[in-house]
Protein backbone atom coordinates (compact mmCIF):
# COMPACT_ATOMS: atom_id res chain seq x y z
CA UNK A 1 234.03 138.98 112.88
CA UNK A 2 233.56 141.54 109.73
CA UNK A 3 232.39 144.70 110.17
CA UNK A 4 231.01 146.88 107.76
CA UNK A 5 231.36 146.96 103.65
CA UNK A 6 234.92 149.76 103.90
CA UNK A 7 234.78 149.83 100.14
CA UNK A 8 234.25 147.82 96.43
CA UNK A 9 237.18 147.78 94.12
CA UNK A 10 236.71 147.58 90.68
CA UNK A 11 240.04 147.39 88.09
CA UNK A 12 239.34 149.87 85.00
CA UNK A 13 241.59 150.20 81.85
CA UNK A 14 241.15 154.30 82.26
CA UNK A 15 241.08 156.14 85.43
CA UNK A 16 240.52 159.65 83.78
CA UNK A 17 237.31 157.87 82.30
CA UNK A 18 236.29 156.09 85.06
CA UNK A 19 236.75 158.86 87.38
CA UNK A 20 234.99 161.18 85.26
CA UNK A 21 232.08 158.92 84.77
CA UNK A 22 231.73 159.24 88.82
CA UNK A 23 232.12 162.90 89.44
CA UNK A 24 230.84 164.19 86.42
CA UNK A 25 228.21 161.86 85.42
CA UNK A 26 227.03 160.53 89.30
CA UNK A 27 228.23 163.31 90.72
CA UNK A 28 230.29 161.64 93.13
CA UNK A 29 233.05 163.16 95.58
CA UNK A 30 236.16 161.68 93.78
CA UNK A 31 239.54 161.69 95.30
CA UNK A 32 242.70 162.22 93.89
CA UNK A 33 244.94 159.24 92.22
CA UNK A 34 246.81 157.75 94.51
CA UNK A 35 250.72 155.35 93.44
CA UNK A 36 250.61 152.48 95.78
CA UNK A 37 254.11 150.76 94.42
CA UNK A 38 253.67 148.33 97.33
CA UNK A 39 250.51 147.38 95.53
CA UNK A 40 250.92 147.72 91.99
CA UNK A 41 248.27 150.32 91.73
CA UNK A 42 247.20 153.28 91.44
CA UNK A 43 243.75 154.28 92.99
CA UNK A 44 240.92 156.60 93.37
CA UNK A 45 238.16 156.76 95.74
CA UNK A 46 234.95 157.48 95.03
CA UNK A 47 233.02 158.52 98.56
CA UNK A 48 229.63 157.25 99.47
CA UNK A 49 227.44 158.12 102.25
CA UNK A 50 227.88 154.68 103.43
CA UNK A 51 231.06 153.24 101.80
CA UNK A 52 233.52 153.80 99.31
CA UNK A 53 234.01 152.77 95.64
CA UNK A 54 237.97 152.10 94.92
CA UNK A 55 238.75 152.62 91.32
CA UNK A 56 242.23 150.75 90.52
CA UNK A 57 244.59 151.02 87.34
CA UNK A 58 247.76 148.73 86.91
CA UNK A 59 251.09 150.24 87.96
CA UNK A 60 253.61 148.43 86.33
CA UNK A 61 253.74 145.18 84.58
CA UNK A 62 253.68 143.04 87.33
CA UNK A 63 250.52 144.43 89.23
CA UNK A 64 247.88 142.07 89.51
CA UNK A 65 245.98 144.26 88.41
CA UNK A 66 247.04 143.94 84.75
CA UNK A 67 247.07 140.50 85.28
CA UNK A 68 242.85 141.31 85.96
CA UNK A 69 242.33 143.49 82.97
CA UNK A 70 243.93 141.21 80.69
CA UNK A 71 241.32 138.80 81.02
CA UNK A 72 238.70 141.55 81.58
CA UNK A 73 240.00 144.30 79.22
CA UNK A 74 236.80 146.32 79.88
CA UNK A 75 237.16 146.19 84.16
CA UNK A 76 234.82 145.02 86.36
CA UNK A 77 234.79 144.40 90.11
CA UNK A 78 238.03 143.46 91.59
CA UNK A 79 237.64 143.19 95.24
CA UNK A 80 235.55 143.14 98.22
CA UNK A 81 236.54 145.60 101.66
CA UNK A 82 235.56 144.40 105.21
CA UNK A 83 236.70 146.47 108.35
CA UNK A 84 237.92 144.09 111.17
CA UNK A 85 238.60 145.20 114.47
CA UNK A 86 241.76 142.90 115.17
CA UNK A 87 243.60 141.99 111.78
CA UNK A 88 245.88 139.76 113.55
CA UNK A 89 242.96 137.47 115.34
CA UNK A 90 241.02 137.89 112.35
CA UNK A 91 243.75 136.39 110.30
CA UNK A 92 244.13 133.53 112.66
CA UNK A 93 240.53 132.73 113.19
CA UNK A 94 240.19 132.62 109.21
CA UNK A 95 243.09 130.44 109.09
CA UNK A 96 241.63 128.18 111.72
CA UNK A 97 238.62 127.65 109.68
CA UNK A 98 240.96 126.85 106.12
CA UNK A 99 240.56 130.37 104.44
CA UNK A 100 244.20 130.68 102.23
CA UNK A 101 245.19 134.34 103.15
CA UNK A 102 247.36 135.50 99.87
CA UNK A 103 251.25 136.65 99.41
CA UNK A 104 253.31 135.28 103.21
CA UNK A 105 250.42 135.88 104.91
CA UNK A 106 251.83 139.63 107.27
CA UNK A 107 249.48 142.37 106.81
CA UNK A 108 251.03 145.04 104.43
CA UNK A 109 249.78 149.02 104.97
CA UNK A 110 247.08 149.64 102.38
CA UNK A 111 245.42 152.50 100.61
CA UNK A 112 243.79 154.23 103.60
CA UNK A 113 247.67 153.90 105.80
CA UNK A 114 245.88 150.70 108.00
CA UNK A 115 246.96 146.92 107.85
CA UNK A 116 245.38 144.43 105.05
CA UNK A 117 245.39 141.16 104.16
CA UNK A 118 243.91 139.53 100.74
CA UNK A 119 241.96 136.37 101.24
CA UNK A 120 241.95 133.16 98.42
CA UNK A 121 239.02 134.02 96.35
CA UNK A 122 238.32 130.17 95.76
CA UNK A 123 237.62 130.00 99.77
CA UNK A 124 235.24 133.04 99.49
CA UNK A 125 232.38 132.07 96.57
CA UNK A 126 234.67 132.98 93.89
CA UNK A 127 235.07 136.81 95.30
CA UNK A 128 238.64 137.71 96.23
CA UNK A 129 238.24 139.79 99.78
CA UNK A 130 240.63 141.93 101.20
CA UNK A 131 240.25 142.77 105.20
CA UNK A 132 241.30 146.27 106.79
CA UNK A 133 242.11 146.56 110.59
CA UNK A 134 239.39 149.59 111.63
């Protein structure tokens, strides 16, 4: 059912630093920041020959990523990406099988303009995965 890795998210206290450590220190093809008020974020990506790194600061005081960094003050990885081909089956086959999808359980339009849902982290080894319709 999941495709391939579409990116890894990782929360970070300071964009400008994090992006910086990318393009100037890895070298990295960095994006511009992005406001997602849907989300509660704002976000950066860092392009990869074969993904995508998604750097993500808190926008506003309810984003859940504040929520993150509050009991990681330093970042770390936030989220998993996987491409699906059908969000809607995808969504109901998970379901089928017991996965908790997160928030009322609709797609909402993500970072890259395409449906995504976030998936229970406790029915995914502890990682919190989001899916993107390809």
């Amino acid at each position: 059912m999941i495709g391939r890795l579409n990116h890894v998210a990782i929360a970070v206290p300071d964009l400008g630093a994090a992006t910086a450590t990318y393009r100037d220190t890895l070298g990295a093809k960095v994006s511009e920041p992005v406001d997602l008020p849907e989300h509660g974020v704002t976000t950066v990506f860092v392009e990869l020959p074969n993904t995508k790194i998604e750097l993500l600061k808190p926008l506003g005081e309810k984003s859940p990523i504040a929520k993150f960094l509050e009991k990681n003050p330093d970042g770390g990885i936030h989220h998993l990406c996987y491409e699906v081909d059908d969000i809607e089956a995808a969504r109901q086959k998970l379901v089928d099988e017991g996965a908790r999808v997160l928030g009322d359980g609709k797609p909402r339009i993500g970072a890259h303009g395409k449906p995504v849902l976030f998936l229970h982290p406790k029915d995914f080894i502890g990682t919190l995965v989001e899916i993107e319709q390809a």
